[in-house]
Protein backbone atom coordinates (compact mmCIF):
# COMPACT_ATOMS: atom_id res chain seq x y z
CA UNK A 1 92.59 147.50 160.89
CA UNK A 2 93.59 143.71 162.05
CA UNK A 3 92.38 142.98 165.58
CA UNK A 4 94.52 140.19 167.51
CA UNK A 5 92.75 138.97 170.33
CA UNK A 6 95.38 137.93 172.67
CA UNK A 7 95.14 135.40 175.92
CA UNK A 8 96.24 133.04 177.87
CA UNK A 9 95.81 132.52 181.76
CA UNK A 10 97.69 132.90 185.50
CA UNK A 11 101.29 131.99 184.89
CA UNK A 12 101.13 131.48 181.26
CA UNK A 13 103.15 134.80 180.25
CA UNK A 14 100.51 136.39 178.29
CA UNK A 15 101.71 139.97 179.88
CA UNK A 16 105.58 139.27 178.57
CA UNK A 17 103.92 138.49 174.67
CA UNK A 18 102.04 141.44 175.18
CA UNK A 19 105.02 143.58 175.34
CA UNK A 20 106.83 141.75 172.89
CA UNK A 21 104.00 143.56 170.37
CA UNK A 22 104.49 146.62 172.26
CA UNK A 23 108.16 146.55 171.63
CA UNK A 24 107.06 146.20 168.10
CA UNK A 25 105.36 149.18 168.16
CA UNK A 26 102.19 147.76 167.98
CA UNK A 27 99.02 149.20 169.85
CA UNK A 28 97.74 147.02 172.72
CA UNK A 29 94.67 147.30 174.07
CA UNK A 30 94.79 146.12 178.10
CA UNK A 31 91.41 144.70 179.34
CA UNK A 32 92.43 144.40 183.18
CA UNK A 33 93.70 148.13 182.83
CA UNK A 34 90.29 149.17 181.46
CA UNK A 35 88.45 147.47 184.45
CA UNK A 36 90.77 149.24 186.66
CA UNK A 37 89.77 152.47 185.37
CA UNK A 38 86.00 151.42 185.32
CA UNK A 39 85.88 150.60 189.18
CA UNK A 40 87.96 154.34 189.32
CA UNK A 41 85.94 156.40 188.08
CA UNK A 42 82.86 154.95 185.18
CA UNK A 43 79.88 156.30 187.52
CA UNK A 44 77.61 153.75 186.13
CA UNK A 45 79.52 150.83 186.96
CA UNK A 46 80.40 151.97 190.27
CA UNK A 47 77.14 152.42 191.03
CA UNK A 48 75.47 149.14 189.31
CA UNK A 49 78.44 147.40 191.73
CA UNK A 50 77.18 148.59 194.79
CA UNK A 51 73.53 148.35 193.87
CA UNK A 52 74.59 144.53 193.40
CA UNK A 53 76.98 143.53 196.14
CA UNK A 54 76.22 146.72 198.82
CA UNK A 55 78.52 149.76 199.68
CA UNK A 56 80.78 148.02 201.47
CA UNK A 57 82.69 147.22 198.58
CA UNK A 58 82.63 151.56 198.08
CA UNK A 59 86.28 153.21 199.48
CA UNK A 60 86.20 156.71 200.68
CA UNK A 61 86.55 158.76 197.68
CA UNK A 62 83.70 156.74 195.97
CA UNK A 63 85.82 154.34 194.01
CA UNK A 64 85.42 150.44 193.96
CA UNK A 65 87.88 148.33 196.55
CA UNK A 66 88.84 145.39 194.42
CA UNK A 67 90.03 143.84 197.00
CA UNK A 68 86.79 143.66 199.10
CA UNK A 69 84.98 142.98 195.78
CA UNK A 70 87.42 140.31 194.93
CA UNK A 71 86.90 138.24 198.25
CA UNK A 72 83.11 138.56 197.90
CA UNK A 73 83.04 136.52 194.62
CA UNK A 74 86.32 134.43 194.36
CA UNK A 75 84.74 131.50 195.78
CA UNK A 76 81.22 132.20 194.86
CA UNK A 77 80.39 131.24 191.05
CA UNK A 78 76.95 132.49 191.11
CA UNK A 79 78.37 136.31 192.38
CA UNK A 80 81.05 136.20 189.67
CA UNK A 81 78.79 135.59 187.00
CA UNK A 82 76.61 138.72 188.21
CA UNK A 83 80.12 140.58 188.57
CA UNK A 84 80.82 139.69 184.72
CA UNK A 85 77.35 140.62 183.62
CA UNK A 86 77.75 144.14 184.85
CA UNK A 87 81.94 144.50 183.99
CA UNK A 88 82.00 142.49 180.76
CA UNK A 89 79.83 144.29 178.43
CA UNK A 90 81.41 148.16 179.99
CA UNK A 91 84.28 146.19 179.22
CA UNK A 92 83.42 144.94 175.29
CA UNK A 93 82.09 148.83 174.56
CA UNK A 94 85.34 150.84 175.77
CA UNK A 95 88.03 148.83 173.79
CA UNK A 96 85.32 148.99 170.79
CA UNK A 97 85.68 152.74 171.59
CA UNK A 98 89.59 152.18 171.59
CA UNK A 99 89.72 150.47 169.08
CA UNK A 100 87.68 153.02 166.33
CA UNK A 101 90.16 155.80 167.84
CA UNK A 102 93.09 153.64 166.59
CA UNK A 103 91.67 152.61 163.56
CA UNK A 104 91.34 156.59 163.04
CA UNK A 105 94.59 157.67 163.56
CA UNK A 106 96.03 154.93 160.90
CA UNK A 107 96.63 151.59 162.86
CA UNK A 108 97.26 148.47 160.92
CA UNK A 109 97.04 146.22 163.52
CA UNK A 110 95.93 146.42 167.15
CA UNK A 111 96.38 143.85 170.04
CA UNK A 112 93.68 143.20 172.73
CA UNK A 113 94.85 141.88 175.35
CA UNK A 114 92.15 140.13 177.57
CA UNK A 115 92.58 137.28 180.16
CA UNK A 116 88.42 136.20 180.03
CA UNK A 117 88.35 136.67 176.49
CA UNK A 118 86.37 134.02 175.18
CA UNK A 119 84.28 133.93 178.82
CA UNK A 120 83.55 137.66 178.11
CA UNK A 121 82.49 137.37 174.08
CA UNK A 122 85.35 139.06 173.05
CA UNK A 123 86.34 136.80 170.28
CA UNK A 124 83.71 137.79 168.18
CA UNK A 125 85.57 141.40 168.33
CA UNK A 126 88.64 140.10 167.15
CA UNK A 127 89.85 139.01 163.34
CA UNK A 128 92.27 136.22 165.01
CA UNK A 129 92.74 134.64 168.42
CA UNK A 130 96.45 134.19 169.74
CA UNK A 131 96.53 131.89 173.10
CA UNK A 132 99.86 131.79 175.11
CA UNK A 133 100.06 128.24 176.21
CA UNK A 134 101.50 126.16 178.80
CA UNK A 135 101.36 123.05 180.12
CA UNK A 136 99.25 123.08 183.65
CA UNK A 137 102.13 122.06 185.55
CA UNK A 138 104.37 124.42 184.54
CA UNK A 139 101.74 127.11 184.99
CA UNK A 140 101.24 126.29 188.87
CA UNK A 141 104.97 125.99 189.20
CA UNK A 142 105.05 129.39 187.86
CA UNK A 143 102.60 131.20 190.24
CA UNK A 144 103.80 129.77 192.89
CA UNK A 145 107.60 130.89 192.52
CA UNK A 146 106.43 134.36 191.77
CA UNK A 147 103.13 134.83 193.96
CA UNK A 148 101.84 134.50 197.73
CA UNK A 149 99.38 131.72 197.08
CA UNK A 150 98.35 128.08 197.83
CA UNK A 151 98.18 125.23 195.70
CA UNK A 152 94.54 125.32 195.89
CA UNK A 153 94.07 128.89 195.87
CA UNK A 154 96.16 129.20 192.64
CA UNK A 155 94.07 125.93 191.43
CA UNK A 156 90.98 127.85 192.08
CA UNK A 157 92.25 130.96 189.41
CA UNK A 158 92.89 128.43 187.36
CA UNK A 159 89.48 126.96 187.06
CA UNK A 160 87.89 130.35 186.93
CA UNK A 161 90.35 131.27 184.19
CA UNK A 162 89.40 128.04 182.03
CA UNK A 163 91.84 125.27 180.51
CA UNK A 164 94.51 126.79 178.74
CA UNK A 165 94.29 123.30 177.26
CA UNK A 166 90.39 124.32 175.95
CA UNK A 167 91.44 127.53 174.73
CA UNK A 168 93.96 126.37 172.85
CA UNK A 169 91.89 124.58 171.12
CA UNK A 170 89.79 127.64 170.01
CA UNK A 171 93.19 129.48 168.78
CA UNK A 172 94.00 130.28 165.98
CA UNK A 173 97.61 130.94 166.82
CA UNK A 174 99.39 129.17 169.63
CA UNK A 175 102.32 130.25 171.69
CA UNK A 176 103.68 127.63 173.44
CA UNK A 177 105.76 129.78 175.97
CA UNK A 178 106.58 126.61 178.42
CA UNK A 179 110.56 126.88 176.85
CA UNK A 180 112.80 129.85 177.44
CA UNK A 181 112.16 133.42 176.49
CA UNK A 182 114.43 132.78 172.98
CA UNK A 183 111.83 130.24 172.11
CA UNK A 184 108.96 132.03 172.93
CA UNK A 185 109.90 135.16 170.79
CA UNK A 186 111.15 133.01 167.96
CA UNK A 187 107.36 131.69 167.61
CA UNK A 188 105.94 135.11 167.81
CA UNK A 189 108.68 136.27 165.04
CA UNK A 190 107.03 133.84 162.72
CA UNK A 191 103.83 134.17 163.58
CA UNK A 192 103.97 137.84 162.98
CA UNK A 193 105.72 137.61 160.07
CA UNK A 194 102.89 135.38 158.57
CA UNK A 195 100.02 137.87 159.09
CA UNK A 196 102.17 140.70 157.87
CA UNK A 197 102.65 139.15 154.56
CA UNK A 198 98.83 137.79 154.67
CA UNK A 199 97.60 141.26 155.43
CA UNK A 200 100.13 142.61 152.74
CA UNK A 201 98.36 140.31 150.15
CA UNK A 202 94.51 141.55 151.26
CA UNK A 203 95.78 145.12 150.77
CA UNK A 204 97.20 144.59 147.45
């Protein structure tokens, strides 16, 4: 099975690709989704959490308040990199569980779809990197029509994020989805097409 790793950042449409694929039929893999469930109900991350950052972070029925936990490290570098040693490798071992289920049942291709993918070590799980790209400008102008937030609040995401700029770099497929929706799926069309006949080749 052929593992896309798929990212991009705040405002970049990474979540509108990744339903392009699952229009396609293709299985995606949601990292944020799998975090969500973590601070839900995984007992040992819950309780690593509050061993780390106290039980006021705890709701009533024993789950993790993301808000509370988000405020306590937004601003504070040194508490998010303790937040991603705990989440990120929970993280990295539940999609690898995802993943062998899919690769079980037939799958030719899955899609993970992770916002911190190359902060978390992710890439190395992945056959091929895909970054959605846009310009920085465009990106703030984005999240600012569609979300609540300040300039420098939604500059601050940003820089936790990383460059988009950096990451493209990295890619090894590049989305530029700063046009209109036509243009974005007309790259993803190609690009798709390309791996199907590459993978169609390797399985000859």
């Amino acid at each position: 099975m052929f593992n896309i790793g798929l990212t991009g950042g705040i405002g970049s449409g990474k979540s509108t690709v990744a339903q392009w694929f699952i229009k396609q039929e293709v299985p995606v893999l949601d990292a944020d989704k799998t975090v969500h469930r973590l601070l839900q109900s995984d007992q040992r991350t819950i309780t690593r959490l509050i061993e780390e950052f106290g039980s006021d972070i705890q709701t009533d029925n024993g789950q993790i308040n993301r808000s509370r936990l988000g405020v306590r490290v937004f601003n504070d570098d040194d508490a998010r990199k303790r937040l991603e040693r705990i989440v990120h490798p929970r993280v990295k071992e539940c999609m690898n569980e995802e993943k062998d289920a899919l690769r079980k049942s037939g799958a030719m291709v899955c899609v993970w779809d992770v916002p911190l993918l190359f902060e978390a070590g992710l890439e190395t799980s992945v056959d091929e990197v895909w970054v959605v790209w846009v310009p920085k400008d465009v990106q703030i102008s984005r999240v600012l029509t569609r979300d609540k937030l300040s300039l420098d609040e939604i500059e601050a995401r940003i820089a936790a994020q990383g460059s988009l700029d950096e990451k493209r770099q990295r890619a090894d497929v590049v989305i530029d989805n700063s046009g209109n929706e036509r243009q974005t799926v007309r790259q993803l069309e190609h690009a798709w097409e390309k791996l199907l006949q590459r993978l169609n080749v390797n399985h000859s």
